[in-house]
C-alpha atoms as a PDB file:
ATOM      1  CA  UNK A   1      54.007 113.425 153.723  1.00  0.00           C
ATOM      2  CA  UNK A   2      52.276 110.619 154.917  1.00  0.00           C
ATOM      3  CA  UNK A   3      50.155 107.901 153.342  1.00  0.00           C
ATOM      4  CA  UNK A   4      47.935 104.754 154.407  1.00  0.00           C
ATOM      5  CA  UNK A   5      50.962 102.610 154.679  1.00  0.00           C
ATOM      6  CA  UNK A   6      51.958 104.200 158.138  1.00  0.00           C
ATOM      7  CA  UNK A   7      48.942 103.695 159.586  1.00  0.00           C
ATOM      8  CA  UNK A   8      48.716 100.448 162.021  1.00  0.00           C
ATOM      9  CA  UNK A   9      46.664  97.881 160.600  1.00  0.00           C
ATOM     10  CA  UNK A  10      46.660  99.095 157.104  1.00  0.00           C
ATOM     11  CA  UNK A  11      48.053  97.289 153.993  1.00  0.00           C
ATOM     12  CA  UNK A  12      49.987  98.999 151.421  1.00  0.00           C
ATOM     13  CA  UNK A  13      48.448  99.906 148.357  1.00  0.00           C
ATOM     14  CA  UNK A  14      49.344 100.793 144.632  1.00  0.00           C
ATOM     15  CA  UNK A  15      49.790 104.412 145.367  1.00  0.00           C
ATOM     16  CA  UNK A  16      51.502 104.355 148.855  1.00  0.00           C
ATOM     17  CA  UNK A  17      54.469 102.216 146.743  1.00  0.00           C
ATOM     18  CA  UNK A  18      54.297 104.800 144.186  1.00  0.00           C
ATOM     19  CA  UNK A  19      55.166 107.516 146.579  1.00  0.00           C
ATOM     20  CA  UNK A  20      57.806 105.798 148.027  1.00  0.00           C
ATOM     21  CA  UNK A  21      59.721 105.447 144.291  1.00  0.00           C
ATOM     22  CA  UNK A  22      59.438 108.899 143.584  1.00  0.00           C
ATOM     23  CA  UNK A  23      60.592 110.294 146.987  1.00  0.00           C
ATOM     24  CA  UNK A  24      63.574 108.305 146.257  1.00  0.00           C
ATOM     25  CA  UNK A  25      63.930 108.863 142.329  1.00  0.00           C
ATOM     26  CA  UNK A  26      67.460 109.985 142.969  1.00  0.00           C
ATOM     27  CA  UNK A  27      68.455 107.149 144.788  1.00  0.00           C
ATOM     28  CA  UNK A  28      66.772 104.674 142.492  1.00  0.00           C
ATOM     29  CA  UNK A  29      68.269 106.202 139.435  1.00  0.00           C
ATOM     30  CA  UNK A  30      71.519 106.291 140.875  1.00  0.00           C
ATOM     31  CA  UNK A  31      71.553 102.327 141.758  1.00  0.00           C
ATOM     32  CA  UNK A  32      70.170 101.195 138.537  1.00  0.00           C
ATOM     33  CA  UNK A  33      72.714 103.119 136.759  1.00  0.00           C
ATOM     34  CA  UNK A  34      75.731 101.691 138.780  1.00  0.00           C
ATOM     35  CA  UNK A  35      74.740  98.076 138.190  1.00  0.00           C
ATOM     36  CA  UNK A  36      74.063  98.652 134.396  1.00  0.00           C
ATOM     37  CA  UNK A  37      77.323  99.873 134.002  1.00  0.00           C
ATOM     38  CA  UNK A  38      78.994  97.582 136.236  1.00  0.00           C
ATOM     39  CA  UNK A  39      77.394  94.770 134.358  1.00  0.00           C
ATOM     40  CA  UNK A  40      78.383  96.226 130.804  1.00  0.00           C
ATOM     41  CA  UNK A  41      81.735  96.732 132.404  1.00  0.00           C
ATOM     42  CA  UNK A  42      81.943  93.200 133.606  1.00  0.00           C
ATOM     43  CA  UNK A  43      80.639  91.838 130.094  1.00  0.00           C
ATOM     44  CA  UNK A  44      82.796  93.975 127.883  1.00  0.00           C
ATOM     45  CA  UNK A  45      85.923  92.478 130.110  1.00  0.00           C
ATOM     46  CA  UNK A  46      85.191  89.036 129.991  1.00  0.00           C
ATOM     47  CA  UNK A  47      87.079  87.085 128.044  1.00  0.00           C
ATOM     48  CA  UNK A  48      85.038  84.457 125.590  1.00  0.00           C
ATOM     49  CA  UNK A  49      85.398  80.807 126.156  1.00  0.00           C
ATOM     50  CA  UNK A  50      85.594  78.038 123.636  1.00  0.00           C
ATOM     51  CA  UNK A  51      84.963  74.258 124.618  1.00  0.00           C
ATOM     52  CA  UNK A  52      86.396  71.200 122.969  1.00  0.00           C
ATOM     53  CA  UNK A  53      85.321  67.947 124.144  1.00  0.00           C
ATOM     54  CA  UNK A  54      86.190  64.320 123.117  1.00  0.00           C
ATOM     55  CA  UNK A  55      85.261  60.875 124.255  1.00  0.00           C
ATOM     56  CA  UNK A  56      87.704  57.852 124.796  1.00  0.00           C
ATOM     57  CA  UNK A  57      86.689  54.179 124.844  1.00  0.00           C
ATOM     58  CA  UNK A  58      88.602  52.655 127.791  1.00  0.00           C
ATOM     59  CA  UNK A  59      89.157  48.448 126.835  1.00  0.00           C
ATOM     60  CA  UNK A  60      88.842  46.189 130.028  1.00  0.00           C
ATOM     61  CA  UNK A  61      89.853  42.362 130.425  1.00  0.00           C
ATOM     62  CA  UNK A  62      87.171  39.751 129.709  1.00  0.00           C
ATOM     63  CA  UNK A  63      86.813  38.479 132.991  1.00  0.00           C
ATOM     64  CA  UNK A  64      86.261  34.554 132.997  1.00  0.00           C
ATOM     65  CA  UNK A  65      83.825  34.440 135.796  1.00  0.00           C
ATOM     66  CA  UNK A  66      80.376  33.074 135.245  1.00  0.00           C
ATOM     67  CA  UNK A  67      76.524  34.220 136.260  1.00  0.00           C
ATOM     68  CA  UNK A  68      75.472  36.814 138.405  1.00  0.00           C
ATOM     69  CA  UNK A  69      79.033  37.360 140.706  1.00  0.00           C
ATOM     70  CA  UNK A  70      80.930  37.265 137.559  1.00  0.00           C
ATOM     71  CA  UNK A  71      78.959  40.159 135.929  1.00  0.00           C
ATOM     72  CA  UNK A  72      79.162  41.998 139.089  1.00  0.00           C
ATOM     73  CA  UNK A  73      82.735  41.813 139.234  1.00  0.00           C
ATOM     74  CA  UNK A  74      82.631  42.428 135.559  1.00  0.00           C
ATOM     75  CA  UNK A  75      81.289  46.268 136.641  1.00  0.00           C
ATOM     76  CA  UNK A  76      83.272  46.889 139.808  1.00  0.00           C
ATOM     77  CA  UNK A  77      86.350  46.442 137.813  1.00  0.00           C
ATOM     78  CA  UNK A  78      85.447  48.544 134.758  1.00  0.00           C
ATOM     79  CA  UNK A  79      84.550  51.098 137.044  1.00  0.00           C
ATOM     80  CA  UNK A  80      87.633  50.634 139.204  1.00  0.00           C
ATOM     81  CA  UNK A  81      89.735  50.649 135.037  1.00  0.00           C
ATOM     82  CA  UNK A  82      87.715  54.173 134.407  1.00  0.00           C
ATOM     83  CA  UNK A  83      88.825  56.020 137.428  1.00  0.00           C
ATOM     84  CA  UNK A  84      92.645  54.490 137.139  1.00  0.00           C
ATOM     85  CA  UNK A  85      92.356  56.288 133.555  1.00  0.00           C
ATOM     86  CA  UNK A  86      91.165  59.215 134.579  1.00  0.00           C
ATOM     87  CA  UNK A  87      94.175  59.150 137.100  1.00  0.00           C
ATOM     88  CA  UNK A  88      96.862  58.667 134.228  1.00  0.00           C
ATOM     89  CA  UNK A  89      94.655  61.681 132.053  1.00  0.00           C
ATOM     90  CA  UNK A  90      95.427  63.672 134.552  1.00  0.00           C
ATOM     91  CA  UNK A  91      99.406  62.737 135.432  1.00  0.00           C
ATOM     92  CA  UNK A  92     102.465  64.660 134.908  1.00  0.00           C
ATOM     93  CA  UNK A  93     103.530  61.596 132.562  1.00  0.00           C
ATOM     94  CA  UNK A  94     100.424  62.607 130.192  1.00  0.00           C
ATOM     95  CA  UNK A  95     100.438  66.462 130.370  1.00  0.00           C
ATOM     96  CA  UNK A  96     104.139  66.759 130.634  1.00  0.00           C
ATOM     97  CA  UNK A  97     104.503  65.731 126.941  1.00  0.00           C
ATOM     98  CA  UNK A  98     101.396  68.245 125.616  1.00  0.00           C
ATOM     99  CA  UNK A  99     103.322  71.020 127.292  1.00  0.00           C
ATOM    100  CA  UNK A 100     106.306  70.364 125.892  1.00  0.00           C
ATOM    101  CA  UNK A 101     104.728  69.527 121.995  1.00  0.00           C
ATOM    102  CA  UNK A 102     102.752  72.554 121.933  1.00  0.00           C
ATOM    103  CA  UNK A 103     104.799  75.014 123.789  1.00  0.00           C
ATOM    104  CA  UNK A 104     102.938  76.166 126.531  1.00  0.00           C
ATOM    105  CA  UNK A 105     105.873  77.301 128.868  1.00  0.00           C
ATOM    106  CA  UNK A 106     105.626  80.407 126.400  1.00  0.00           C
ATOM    107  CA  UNK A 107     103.408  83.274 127.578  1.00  0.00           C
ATOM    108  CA  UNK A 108     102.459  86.294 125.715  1.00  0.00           C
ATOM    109  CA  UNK A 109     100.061  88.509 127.217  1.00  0.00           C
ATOM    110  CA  UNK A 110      98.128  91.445 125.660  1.00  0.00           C
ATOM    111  CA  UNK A 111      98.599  94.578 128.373  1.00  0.00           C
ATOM    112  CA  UNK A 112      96.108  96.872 126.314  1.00  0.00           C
ATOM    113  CA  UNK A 113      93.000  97.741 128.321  1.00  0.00           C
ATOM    114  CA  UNK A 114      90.904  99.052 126.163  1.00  0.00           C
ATOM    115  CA  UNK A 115      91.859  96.452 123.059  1.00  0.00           C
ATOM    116  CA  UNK A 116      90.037  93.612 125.629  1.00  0.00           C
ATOM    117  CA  UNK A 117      87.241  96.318 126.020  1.00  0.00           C
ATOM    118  CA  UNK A 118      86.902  96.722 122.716  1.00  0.00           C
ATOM    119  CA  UNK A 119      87.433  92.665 122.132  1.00  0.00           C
ATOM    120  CA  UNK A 120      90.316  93.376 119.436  1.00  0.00           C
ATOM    121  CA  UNK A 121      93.019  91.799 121.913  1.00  0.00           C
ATOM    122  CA  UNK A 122      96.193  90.074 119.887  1.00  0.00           C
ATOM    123  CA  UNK A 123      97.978  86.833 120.003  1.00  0.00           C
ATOM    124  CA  UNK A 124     101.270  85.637 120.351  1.00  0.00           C
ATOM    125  CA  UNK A 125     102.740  82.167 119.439  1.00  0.00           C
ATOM    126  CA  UNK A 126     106.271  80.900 120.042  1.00  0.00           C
ATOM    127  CA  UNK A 127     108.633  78.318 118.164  1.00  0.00           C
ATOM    128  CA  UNK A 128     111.048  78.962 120.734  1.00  0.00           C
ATOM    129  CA  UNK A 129     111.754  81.737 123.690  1.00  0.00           C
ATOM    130  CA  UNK A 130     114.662  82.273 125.804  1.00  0.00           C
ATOM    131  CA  UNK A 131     115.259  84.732 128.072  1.00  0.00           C
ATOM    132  CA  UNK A 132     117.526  86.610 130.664  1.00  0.00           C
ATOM    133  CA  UNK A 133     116.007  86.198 134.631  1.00  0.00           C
ATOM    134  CA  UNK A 134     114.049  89.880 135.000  1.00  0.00           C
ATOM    135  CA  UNK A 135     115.263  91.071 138.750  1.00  0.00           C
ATOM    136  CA  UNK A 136     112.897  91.428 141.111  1.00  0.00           C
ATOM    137  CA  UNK A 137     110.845  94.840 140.534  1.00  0.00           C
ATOM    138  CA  UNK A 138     111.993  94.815 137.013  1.00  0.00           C
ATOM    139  CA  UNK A 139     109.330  95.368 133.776  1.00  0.00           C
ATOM    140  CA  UNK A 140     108.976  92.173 131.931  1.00  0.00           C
ATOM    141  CA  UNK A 141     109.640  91.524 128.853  1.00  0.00           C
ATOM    142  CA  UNK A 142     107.329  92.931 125.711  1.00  0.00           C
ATOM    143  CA  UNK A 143     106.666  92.559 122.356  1.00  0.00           C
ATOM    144  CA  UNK A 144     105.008  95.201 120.539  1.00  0.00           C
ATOM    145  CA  UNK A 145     103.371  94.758 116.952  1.00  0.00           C
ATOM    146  CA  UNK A 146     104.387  96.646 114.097  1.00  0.00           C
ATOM    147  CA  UNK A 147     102.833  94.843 111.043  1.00  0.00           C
ATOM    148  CA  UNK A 148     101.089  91.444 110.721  1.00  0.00           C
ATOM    149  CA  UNK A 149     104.660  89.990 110.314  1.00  0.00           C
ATOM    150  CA  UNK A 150     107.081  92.283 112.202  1.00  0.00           C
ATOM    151  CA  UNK A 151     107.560  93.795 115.952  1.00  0.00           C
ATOM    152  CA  UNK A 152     109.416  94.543 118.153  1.00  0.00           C
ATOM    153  CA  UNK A 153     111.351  93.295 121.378  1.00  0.00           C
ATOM    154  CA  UNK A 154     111.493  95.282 124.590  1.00  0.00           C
ATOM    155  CA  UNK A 155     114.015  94.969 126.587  1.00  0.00           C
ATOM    156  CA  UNK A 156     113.324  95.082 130.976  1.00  0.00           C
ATOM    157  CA  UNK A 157     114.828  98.385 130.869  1.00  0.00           C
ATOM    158  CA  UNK A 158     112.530  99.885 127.982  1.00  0.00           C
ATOM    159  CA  UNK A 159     115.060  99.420 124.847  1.00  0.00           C
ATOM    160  CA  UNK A 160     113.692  98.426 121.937  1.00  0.00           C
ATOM    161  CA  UNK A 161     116.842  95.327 121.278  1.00  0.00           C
ATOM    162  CA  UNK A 162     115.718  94.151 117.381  1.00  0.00           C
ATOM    163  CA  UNK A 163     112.949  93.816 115.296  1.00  0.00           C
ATOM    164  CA  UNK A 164     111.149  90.588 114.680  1.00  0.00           C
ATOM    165  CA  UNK A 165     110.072  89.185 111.895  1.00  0.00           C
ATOM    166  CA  UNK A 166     107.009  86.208 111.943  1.00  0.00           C
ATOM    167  CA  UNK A 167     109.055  82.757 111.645  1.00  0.00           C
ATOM    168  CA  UNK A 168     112.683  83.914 111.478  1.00  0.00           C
ATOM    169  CA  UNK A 169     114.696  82.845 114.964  1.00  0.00           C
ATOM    170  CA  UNK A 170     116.211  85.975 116.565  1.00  0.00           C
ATOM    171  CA  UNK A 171     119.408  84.937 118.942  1.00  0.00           C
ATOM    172  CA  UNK A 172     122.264  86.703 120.600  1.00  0.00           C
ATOM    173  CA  UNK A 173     123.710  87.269 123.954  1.00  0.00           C
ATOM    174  CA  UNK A 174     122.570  90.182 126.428  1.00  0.00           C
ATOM    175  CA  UNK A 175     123.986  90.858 129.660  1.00  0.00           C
ATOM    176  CA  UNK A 176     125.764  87.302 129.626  1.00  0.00           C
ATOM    177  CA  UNK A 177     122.340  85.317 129.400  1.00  0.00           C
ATOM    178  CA  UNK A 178     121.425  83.808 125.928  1.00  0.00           C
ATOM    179  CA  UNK A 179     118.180  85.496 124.247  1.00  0.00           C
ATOM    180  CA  UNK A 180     116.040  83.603 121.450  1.00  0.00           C
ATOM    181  CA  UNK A 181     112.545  84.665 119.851  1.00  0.00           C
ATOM    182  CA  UNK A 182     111.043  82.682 117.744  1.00  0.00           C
ATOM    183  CA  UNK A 183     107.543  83.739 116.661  1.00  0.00           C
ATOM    184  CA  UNK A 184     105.583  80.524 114.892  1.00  0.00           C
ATOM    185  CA  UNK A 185     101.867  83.225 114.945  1.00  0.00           C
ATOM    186  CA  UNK A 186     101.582  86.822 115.517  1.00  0.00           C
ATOM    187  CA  UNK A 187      97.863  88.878 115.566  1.00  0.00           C
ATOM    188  CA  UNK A 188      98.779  91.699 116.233  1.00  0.00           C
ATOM    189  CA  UNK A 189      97.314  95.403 115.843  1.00  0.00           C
ATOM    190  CA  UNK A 190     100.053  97.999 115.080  1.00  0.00           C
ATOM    191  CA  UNK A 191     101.784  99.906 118.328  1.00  0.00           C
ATOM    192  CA  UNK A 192     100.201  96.545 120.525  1.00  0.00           C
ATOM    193  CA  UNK A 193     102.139  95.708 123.759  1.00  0.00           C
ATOM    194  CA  UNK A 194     102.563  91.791 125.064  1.00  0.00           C
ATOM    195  CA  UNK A 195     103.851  91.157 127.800  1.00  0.00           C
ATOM    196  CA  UNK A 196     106.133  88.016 127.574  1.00  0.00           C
ATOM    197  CA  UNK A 197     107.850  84.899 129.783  1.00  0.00           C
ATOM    198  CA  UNK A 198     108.444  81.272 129.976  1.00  0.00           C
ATOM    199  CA  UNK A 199     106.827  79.067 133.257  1.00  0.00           C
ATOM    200  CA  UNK A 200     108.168  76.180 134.621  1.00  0.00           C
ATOM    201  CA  UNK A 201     107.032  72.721 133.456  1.00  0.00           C
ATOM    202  CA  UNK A 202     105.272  72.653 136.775  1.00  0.00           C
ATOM    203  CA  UNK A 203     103.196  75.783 136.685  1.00  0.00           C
ATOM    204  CA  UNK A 204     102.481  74.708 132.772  1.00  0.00           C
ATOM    205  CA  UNK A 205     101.194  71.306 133.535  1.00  0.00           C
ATOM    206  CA  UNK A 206      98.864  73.147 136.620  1.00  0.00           C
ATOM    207  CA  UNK A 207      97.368  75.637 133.982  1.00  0.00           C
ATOM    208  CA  UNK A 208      96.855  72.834 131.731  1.00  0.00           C
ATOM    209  CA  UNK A 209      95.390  70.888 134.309  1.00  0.00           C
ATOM    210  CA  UNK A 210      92.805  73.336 135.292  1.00  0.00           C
ATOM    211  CA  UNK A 211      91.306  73.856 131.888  1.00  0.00           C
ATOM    212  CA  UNK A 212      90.947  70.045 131.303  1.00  0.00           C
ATOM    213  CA  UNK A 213      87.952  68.008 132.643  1.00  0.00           C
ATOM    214  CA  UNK A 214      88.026  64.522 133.092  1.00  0.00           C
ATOM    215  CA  UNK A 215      84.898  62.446 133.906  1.00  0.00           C
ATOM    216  CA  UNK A 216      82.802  59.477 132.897  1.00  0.00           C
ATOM    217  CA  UNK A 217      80.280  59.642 130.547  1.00  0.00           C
ATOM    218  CA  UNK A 218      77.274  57.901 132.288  1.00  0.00           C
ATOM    219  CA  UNK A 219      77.669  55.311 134.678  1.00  0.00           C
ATOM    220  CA  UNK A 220      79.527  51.727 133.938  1.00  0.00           C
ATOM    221  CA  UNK A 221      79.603  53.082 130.120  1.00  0.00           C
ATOM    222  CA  UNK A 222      83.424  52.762 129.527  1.00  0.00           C
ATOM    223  CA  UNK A 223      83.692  55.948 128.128  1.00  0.00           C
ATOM    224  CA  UNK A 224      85.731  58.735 129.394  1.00  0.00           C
ATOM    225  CA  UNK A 225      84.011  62.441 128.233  1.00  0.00           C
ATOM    226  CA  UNK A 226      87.407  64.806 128.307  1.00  0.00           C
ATOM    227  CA  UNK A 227      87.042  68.954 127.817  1.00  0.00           C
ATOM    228  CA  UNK A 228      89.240  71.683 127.727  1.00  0.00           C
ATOM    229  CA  UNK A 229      88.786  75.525 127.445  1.00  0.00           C
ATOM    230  CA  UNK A 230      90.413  78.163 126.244  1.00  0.00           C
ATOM    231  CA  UNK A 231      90.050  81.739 124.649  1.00  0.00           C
ATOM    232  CA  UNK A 232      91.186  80.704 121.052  1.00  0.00           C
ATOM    233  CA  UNK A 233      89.006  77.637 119.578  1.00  0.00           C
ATOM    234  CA  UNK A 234      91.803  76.248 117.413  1.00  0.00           C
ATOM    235  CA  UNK A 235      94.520  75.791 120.182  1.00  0.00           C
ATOM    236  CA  UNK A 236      91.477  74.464 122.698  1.00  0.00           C
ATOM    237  CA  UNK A 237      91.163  71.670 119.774  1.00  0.00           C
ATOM    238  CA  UNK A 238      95.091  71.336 119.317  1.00  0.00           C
ATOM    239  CA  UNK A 239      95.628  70.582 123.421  1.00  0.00           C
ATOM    240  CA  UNK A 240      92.650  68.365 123.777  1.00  0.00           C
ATOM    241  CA  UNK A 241      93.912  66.027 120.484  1.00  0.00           C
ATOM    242  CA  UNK A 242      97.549  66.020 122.122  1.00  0.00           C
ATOM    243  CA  UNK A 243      96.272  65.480 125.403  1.00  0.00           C
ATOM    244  CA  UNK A 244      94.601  62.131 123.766  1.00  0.00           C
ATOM    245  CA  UNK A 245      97.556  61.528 121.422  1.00  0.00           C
ATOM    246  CA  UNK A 246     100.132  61.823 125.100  1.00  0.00           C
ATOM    247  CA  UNK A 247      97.529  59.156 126.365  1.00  0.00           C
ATOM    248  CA  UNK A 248      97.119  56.550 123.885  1.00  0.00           C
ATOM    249  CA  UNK A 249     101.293  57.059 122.966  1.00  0.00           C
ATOM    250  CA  UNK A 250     101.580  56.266 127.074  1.00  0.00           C
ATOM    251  CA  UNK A 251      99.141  53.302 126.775  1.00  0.00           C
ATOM    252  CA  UNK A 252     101.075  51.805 124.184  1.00  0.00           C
ATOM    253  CA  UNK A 253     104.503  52.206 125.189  1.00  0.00           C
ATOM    254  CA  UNK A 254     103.277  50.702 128.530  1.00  0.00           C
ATOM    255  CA  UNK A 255     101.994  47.704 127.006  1.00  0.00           C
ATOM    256  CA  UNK A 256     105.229  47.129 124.514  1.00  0.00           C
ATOM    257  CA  UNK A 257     107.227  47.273 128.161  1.00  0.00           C
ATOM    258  CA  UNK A 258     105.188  44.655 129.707  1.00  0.00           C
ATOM    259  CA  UNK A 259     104.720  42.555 126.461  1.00  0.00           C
ATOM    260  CA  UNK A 260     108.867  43.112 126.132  1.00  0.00           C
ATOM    261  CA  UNK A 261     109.295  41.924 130.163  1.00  0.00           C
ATOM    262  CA  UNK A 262     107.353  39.030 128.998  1.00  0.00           C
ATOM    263  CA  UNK A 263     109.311  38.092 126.481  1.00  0.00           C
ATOM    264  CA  UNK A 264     112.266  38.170 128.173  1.00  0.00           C
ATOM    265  CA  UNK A 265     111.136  36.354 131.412  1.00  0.00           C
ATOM    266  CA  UNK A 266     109.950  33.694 128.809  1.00  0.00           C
ATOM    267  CA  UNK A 267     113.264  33.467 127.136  1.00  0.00           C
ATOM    268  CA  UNK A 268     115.327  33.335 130.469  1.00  0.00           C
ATOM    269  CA  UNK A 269     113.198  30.074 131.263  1.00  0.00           C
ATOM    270  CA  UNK A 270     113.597  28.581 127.887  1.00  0.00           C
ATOM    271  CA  UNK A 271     117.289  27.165 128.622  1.00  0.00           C
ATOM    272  CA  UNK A 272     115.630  25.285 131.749  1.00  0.00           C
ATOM    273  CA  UNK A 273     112.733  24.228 130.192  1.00  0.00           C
ATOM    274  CA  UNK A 274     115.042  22.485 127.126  1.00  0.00           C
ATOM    275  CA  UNK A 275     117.115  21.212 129.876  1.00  0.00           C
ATOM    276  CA  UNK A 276     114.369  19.526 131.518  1.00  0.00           C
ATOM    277  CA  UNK A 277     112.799  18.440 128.637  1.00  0.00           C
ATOM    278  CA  UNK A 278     115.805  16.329 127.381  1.00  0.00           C
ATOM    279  CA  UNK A 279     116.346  14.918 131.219  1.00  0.00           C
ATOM    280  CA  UNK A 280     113.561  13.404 130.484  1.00  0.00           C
ATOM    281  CA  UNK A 281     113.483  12.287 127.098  1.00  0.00           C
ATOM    282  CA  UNK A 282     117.311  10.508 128.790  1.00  0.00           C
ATOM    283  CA  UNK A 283     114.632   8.986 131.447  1.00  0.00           C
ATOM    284  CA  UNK A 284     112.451   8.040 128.493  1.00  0.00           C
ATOM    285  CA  UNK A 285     114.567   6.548 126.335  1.00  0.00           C
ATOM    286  CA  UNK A 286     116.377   5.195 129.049  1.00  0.00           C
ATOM    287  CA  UNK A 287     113.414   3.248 130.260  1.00  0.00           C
ATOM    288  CA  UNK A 288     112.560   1.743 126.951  1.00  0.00           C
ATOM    289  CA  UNK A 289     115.402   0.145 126.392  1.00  0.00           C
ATOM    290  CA  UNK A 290     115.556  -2.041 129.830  1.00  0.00           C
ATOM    291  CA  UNK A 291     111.842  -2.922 129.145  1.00  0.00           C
ATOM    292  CA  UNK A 292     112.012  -3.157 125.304  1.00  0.00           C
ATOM    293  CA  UNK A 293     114.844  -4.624 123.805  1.00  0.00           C
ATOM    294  CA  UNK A 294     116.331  -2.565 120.549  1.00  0.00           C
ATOM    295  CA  UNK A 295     113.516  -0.103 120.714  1.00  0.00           C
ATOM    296  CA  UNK A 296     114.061   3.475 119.078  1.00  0.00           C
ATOM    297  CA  UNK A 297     115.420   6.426 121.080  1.00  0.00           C
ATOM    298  CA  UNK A 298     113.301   9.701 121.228  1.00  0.00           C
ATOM    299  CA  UNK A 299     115.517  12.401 120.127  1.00  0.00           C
ATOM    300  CA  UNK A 300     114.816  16.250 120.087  1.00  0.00           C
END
């Protein structure tokens, strides 16, 4: 078949396009079909994000310069204070803290594909968890649900070792290697599988670290916007408060050390400064009583 479009010269009209779409129906159909169901795949497997955000007022020095210089030093070293804070938001000495308060060495993760389809996916939260090294090659550890308050641990090698019950500490030896559960939340849909470890410190403070944002809000405000997101709204509100708690507790206790150094520099100097102080009231007194006959003495 041909049509105006394959002439030279010739633009292509209305009906030339319209024989091109339905000498390729097949092919058409076939593509939009793929991407709608790649794209209802793709949203149906996407896991829902919840943001919690908070803003911190960061105190500078009054700076006893004067006029214009002084007020421009007055900015470059708020600006310089912001970024050091955003710094220290960001250490191991903040974060390391908020991992250890809330727990987040503890993983639990829900292995049911067609639960996150369906968006029904559980949660697991730990008191405590200990547990034997897995070899290499090994299954992990699991969990499965049995009730809203009971399930059951999974051994590496598939045996089902006790049954768990929601805030009661499960403990006892295997293989050598000491094993604790302690479950502080469970949600949980009957016969669901989690898969379950502990992280190093390290790799906790590095997830934690890339679900926090740190950045000024506006420019030469003082303020400090902070964010962090996660899939469950109540524990992205329950990091970001620690992670502000950690800082402020940090603040502090760095400004009780340096008011405590101060102290005690000041108190190693007082035994000179007395010293001094009555070597020269012994001049004083001294003096006054060649010049001035029976005069008073200056005592301290």
């Amino acid at each position: 078949m041909t049509s105006n479009f394959d002439e030279q010269g010739s633009e292509p009209t209305f009906y030339d396009w319209f024989v091109i779409l339905v000498s390729g129906w097949k092919i058409l159909l076939l593509t939009t079909f793929l991407g709608g169901a790649i794209g209802f795949l793709q949203m149906r497997w996407a896991v829902d994000l919840f943001h919690a955000d908070a803003t911190v007022l960061i105190e500078t020095e009054e700076n006893p310069a004067f006029g214009a210089y002084g007020d421009l030093e007055d900015m470059l070293m708020a600006s310089s204070n912001v970024q050091t804070e955003e710094e220290i938001f960001r250490s191991r000495m903040v974060l390391t803290p908020v991992v250890d308060s809330l727990r987040l060495r503890y993983v639990a993760t829900p292995t049911g594909v067609m639960d996150r389809f369906l968006g029904r996916s559980g949660r697991l939260e730990f008191d405590d968890l200990r547990l034997p090294r897995v070899r290499e090659g090994q299954e992990p550890w699991k969990i499965v649900g049995r009730t809203d308050s009971l399930a059951t641990l999974v051994s590496p090698e598939g045996d089902s070792l006790s049954l768990l019950q929601l805030g009661v500490p499960f403990e006892t030896l295997y293989k050598g290697d000491t094993l604790k559960v302690e479950l502080s939340l469970m949600e949980a849909l009957p016969g669901e599988e989690f898969e379950i470890g502990v992280r190093s410190t390290a790799r906790a403070v590095q997830k934690l670290l890339g679900s926090l944002t740190v950045k000024e809000k506006g420019k030469n405000t003082g303020l400090l916007q902070l964010g962090f997101v996660d899939e469950h709204p109540d524990k992205a509100m329950d990091v970001l408060n620690e992670v502000t708690r950690s800082y402020i507790r940090q603040n502090i206790d760095a400004k009780s050390a340096e008011a405590s150094k101060t102290l005690a520099f000041l108190k190693a100097q007082l035994p000179g400064v007395k010293s001094k102080l009555d070597s020269a009231d012994s001049a004083l007194n001294a003096f006054r009583r060649s010049t001035v006959p029976n005069s008073p003495s200056i005592n301290r």
